[in-house]
Protein backbone atom coordinates (compact mmCIF):
# COMPACT_ATOMS: atom_id res chain seq x y z
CA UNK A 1 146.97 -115.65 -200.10
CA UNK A 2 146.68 -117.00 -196.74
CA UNK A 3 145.27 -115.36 -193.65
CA UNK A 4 146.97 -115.60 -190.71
CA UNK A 5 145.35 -117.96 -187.86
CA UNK A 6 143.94 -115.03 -185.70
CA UNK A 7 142.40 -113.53 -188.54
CA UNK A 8 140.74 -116.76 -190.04
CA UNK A 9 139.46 -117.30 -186.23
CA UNK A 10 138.22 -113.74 -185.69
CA UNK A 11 136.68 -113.89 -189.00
CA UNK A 12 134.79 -117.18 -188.31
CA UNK A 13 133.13 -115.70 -184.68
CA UNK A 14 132.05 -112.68 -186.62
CA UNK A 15 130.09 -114.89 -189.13
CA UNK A 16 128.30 -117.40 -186.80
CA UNK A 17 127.40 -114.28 -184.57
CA UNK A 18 125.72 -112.75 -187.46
CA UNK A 19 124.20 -116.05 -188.46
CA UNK A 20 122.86 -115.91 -184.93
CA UNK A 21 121.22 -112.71 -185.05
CA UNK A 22 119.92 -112.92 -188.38
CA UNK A 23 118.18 -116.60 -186.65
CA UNK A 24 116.76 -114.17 -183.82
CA UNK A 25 115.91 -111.28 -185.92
CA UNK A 26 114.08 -113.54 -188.05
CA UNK A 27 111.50 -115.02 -184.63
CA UNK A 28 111.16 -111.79 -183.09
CA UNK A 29 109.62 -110.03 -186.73
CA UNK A 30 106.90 -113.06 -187.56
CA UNK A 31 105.10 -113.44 -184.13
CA UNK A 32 103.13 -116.42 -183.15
CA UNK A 33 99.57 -115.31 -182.14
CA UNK A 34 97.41 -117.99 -180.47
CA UNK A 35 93.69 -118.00 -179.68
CA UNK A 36 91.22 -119.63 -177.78
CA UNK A 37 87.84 -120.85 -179.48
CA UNK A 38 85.21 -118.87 -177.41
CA UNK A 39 83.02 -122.17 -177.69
CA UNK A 40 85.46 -124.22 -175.21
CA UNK A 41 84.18 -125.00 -172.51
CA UNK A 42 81.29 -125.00 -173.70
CA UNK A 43 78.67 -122.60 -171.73
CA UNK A 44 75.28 -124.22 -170.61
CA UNK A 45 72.33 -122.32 -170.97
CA UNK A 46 70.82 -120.30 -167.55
CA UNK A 47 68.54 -122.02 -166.06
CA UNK A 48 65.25 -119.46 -165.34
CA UNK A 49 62.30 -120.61 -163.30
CA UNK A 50 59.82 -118.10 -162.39
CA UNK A 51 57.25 -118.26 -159.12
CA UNK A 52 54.27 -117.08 -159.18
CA UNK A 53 51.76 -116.91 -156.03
CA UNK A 54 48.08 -116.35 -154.95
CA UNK A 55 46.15 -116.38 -152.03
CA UNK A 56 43.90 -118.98 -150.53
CA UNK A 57 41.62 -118.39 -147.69
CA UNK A 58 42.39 -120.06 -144.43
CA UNK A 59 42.37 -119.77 -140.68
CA UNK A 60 43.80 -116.97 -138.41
CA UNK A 61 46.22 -119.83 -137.15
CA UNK A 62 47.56 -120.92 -140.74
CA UNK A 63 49.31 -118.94 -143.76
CA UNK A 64 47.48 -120.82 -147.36
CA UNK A 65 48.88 -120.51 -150.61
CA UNK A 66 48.99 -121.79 -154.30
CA UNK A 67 52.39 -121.73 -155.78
CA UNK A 68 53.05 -122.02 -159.42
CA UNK A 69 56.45 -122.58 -161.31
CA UNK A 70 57.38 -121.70 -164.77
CA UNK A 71 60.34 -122.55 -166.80
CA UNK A 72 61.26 -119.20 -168.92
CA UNK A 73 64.66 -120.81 -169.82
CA UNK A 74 65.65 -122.46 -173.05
CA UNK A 75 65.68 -126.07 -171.87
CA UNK A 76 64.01 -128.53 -169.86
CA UNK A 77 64.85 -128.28 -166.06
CA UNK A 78 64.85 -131.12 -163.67
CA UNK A 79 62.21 -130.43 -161.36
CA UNK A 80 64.90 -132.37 -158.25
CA UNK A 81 67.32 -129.58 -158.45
CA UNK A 82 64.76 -126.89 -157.82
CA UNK A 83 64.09 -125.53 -154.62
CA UNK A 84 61.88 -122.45 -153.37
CA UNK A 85 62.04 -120.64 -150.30
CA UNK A 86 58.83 -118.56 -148.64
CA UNK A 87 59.75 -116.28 -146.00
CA UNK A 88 57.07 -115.72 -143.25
CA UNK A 89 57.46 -114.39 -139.45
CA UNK A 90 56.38 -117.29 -136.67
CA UNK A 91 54.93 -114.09 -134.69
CA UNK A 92 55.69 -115.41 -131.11
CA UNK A 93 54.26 -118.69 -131.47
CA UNK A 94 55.08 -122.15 -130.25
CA UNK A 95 58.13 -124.50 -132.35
CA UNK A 96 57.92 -125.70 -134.60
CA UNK A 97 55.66 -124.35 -137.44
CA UNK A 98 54.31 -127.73 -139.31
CA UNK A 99 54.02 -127.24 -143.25
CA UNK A 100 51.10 -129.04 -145.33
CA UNK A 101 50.94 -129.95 -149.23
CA UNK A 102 47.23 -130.43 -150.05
CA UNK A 103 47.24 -130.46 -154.34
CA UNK A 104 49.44 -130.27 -157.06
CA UNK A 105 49.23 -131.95 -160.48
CA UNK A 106 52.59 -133.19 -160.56
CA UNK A 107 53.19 -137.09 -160.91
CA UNK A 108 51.87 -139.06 -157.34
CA UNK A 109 50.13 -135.36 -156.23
CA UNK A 110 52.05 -133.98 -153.40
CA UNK A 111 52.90 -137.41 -151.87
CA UNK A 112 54.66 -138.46 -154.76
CA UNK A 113 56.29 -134.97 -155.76
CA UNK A 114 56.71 -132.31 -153.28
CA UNK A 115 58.73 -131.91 -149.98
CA UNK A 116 58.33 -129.71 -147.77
CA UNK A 117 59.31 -128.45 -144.40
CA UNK A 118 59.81 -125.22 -142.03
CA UNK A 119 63.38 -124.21 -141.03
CA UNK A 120 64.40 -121.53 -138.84
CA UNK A 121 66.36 -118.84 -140.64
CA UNK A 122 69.94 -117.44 -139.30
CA UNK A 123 70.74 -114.85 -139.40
CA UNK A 124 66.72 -113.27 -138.87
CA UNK A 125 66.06 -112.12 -141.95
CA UNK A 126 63.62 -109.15 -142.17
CA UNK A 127 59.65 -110.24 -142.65
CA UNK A 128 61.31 -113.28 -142.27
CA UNK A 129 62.66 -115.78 -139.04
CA UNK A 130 61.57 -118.96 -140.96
CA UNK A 131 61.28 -120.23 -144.44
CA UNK A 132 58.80 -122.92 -146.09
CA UNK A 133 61.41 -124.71 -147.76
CA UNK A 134 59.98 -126.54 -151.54
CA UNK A 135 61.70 -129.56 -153.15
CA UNK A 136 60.52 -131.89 -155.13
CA UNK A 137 60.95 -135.85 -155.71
CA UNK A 138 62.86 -136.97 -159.12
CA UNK A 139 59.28 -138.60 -160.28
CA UNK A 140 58.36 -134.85 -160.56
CA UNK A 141 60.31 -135.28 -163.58
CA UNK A 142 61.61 -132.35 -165.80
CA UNK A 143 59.99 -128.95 -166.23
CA UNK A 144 60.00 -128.24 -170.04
CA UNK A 145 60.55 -125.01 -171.11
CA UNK A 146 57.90 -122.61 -171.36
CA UNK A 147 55.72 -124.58 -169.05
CA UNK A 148 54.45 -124.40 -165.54
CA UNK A 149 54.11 -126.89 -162.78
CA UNK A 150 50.59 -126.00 -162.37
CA UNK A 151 49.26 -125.18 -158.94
CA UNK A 152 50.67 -126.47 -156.05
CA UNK A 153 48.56 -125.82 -152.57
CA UNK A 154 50.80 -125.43 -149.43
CA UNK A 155 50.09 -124.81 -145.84
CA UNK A 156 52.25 -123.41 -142.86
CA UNK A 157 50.01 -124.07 -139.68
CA UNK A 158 50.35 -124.43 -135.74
CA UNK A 159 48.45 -125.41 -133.21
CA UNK A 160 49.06 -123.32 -130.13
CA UNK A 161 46.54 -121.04 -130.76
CA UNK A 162 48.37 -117.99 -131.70
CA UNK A 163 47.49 -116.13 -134.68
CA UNK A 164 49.77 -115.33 -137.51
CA UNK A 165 50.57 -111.79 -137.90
CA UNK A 166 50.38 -112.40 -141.67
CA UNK A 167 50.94 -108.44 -142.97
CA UNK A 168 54.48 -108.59 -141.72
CA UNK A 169 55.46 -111.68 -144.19
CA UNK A 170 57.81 -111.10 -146.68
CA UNK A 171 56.69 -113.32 -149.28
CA UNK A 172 52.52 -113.22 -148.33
CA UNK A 173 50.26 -113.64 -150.99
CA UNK A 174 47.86 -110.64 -151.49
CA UNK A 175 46.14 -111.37 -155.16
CA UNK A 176 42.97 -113.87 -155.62
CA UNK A 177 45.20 -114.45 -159.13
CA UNK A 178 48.66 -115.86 -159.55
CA UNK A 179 50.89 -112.84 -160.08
CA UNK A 180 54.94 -113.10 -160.51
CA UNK A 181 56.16 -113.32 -156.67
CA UNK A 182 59.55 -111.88 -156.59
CA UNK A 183 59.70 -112.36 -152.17
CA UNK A 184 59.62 -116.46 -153.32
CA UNK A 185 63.68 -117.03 -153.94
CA UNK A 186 63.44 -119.99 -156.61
CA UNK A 187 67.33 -121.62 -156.54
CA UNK A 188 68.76 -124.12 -159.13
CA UNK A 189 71.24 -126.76 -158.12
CA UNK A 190 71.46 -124.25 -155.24
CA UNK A 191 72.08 -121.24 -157.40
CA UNK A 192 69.34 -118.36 -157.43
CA UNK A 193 67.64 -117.90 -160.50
CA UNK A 194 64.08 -116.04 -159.07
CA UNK A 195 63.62 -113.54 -156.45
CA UNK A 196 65.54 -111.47 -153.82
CA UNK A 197 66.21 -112.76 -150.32
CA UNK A 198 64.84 -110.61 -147.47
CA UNK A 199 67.76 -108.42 -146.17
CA UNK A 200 69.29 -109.52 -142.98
CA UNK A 201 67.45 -107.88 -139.61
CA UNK A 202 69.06 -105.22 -137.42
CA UNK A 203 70.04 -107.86 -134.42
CA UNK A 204 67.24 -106.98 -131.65
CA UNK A 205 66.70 -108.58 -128.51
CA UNK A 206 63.32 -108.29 -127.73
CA UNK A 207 61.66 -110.96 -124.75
CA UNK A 208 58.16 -110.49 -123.82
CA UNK A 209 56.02 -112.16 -120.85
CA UNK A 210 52.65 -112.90 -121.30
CA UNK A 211 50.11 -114.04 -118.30
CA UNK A 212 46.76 -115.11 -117.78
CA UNK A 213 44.88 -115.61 -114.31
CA UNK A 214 43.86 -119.33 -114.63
CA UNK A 215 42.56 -119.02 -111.03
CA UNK A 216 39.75 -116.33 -111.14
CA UNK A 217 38.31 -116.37 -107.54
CA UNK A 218 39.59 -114.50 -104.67
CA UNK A 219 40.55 -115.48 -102.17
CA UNK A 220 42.13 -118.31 -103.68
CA UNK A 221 44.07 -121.56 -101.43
CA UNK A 222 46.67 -121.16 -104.55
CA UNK A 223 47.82 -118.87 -106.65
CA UNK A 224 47.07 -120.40 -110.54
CA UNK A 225 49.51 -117.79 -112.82
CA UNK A 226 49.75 -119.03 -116.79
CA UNK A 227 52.78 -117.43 -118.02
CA UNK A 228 54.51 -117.76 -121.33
CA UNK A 229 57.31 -115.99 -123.15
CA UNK A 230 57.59 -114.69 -126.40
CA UNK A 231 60.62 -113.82 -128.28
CA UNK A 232 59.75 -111.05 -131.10
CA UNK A 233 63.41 -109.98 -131.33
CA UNK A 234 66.23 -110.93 -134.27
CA UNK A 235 68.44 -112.48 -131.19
CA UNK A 236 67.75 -116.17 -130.83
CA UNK A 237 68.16 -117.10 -126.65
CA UNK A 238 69.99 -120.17 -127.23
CA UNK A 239 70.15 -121.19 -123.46
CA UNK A 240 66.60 -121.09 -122.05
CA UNK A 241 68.86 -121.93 -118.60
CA UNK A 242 69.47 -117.92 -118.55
CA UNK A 243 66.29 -117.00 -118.29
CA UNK A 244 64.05 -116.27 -115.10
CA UNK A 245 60.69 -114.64 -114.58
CA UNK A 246 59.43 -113.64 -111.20
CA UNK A 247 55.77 -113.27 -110.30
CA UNK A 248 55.07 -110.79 -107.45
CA UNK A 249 52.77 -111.99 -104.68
CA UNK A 250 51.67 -111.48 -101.01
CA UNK A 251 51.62 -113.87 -98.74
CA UNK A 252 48.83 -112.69 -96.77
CA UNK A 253 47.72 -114.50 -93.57
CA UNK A 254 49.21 -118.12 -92.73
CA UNK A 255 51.68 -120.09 -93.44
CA UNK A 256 55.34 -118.96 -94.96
CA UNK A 257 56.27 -122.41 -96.24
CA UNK A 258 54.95 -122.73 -99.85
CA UNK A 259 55.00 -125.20 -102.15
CA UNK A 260 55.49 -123.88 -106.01
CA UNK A 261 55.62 -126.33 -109.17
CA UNK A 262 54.54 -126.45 -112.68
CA UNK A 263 51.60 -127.93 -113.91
CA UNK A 264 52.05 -128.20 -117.47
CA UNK A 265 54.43 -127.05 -119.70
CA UNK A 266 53.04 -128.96 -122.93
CA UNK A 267 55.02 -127.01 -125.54
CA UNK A 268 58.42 -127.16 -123.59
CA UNK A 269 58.33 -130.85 -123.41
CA UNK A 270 56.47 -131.04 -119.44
CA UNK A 271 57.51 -129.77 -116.53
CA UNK A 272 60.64 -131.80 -116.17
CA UNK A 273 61.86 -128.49 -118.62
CA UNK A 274 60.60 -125.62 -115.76
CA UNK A 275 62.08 -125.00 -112.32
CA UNK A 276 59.74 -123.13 -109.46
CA UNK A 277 60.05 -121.56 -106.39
CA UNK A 278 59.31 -118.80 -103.95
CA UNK A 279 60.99 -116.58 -102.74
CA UNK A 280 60.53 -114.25 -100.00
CA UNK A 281 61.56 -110.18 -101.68
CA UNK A 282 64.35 -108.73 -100.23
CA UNK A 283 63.07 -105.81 -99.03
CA UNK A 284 59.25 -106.19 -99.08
CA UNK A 285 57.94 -104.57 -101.91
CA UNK A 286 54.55 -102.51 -102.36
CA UNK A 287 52.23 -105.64 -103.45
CA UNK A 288 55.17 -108.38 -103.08
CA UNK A 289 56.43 -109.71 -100.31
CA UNK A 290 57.27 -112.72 -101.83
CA UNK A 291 57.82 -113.69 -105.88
CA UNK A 292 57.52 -117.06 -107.24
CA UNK A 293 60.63 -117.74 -109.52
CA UNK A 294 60.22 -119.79 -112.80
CA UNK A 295 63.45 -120.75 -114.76
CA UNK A 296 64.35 -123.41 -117.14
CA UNK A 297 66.37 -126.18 -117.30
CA UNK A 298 67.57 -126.56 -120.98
CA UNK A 299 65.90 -125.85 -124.36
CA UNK A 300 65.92 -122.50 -126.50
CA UNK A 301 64.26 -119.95 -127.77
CA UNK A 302 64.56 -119.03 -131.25
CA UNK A 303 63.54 -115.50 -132.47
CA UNK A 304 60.22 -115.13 -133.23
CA UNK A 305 58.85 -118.19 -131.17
CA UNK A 306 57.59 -118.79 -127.58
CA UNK A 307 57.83 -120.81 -124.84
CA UNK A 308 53.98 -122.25 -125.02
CA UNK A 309 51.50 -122.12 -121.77
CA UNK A 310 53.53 -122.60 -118.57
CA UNK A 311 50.96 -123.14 -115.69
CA UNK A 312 52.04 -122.77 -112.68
CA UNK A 313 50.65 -123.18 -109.13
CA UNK A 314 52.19 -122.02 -105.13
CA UNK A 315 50.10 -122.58 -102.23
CA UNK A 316 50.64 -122.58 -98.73
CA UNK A 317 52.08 -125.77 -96.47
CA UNK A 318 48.27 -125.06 -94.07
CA UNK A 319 46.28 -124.43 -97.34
CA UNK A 320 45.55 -121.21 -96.08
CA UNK A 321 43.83 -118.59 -98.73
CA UNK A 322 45.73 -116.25 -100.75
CA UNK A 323 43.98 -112.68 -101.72
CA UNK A 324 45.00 -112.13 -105.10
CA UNK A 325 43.61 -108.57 -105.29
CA UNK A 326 46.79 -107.30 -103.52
CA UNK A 327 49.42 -109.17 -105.35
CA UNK A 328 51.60 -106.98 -107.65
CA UNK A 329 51.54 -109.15 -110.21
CA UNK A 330 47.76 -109.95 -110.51
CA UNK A 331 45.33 -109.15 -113.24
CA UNK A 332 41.93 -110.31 -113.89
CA UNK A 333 42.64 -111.23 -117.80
CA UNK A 334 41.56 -115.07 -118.42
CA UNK A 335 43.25 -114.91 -121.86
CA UNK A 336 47.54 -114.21 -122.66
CA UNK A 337 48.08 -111.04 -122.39
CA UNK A 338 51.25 -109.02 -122.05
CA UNK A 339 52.32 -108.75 -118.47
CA UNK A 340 54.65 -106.18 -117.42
CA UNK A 341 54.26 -106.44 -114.02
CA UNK A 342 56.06 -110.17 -114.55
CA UNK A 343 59.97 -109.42 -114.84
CA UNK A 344 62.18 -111.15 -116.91
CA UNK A 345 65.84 -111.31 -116.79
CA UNK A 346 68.38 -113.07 -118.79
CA UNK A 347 71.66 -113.79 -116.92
CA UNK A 348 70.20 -111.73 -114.10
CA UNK A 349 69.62 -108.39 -116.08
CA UNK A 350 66.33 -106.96 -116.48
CA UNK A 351 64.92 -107.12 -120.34
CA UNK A 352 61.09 -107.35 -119.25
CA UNK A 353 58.62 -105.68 -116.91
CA UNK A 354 59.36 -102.96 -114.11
CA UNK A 355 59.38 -104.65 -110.74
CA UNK A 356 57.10 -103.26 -107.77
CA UNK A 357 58.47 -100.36 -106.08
């Protein structure tokens, strides 16, 4: 018997939409899972290199130490992609802070092996405004594993006479042994695999003036004040041009034409760096009626650094004699000394000193 045409056609839709779900049905029950081999990529080994410090005697003007590096990891590390940091405070003194190698056993001793060099550190990091920064050349070659560079004697040393403060460095040596130094950061291909970095230093701003008389005898045909100034603050005073001291004086008997200038000014590059003048106080003061000015003309001051010796001179257009014993700013001290009765101001605000009354 034959169907009739719409039932053969409604009959065929009904069986290829079954086909079609029994195709689907039979996907969606028999999942695909996939996986990934957990040994691609392939995971290379941590690299861990351990410092170890100890102390070395040395002068009130240097920091001395013997640093030691060991390989704890698994495989051989290439001594070039190794770099240690020791964080130290400069303590007020002159820039920059010159950095010695004096042994190591590594190939070409520490000519061939070892660099080395002092940086400043931004932001100030506490116990620590600079860093003795440790590389080494490729002909140091690898470091195998489970062995040590051996001892490598380093220096950090200036020359301006100020002594290093060296209790308030975060990374000092304090053992007559090497012990494990976790203040020395030890990085990897700039990753790092030793130590903790100092934490970063409540931002301070903290100027200081020091002064010494460098003209003892009184009366005097010129006044001789050394000055210098110290930054022991986090805040580095990047524009030396905003800073000004003044030195309170009298101008006694004579002459009220003066002639002020800098003498030397070593550390700052010479005098062509320091600007002088008097100026007569506006009202008279008790002890000044006059100040000599001293300002800058470029440079900067980065925290924990100082100017160096400024000396300075004034005397009078007729040469007469100045009696030092009344000037506000006068002390006997032939050393640097903290002066408050020198102001400071940055921008013309007042961050040092009390002025005479």
């Amino acid at each position: 018997m034959m169907l009739p045409a719409a039932v053969a056609v409604t009959a065929i839709v009904a069986l290829t939409t079954t086909a079609a779900v029994a195709v689907f049905m039979d996907r969606e029950t028999n999942p695909q899972t996939l996986s990934v081999d957990p040994s691609w990529p392939p995971v290379p080994p941590r690299s861990t290199v351990r410092a170890q410090l100890m102390s070395r005697s040395g002068g009130a003007t240097s920091i001395d130490f013997t640093l030691q590096l060991i390989n704890d990891g698994a495989e051989p590390v290439a001594l070039e992609s190794v770099a240690v940091r020791f964080w130290f405070t400069n303590d007020g003194g002159f820039e920059p802070s010159t950095s010695a190698c004096y042994y190591t056993p590594l190939p070409g001793n520490c000519s061939g092996s070892v660099i080395h060099s002092v940086a400043e550190v931004a932001p100030t990091r506490t116990g620590g405004d600079r860093h003795l920064a440790v590389g080494f050349r490729s002909t140091a070659g690898p470091l195998a594993s489970g062995a040590s560079t051996g001892q490598i004697q380093l220096t950090v040393s200036r020359n301006d006479g100020v002594p290093f403060d060296k209790t308030n460095d975060y990374s000092r040596a304090t053992t007559a042994d090497f012990t494990d130094a976790s203040s020395v950061t030890v990085y990897v291909g700039g990753v790092l695999v030793w130590g903790t970095e100092p934490s970063v230093a409540p931002i301070t701003r903290a100027l200081s003036v020091e002064y010494a008389d460098l003209s003892p005898a009184t009366p005097t045909q010129g006044l001789a004040p050394g000055l210098r100034v110290r930054n022991n603050g986090s805040y580095p005073e990047d524009a030396l041009a905003k800073v000004t001291m003044r030195y309170w004086f009298t101008k006694d008997a004579g002459s009220s034409a003066f002639q002020a200038y800098c003498e030397l000014a070593y550390y700052l590059g010479g005098c062509g760096a320091v600007t002088a003048r008097a100026v007569a106080a506006n009202p008279p003061r008790t002890g000044a009626d006059y100040y000599l000015e001293v300002g800058f003309n470029a440079g900067r001051l980065p925290s924990g650094s100082s100017t160096g010796e400024i000396r300075l001179k004034v005397v009078k257009s007729d040469y007469s004699a100045f009696d030092q014993t009344n000037d506000y700013s006068y002390d006997t001290n032939t050393t640097y000394a903290a002066a408050p009765r020198v102001t400071l101001y940055v921008d013309g605000e007042l961050v040092w000193g009390t002025p005479p009354p």
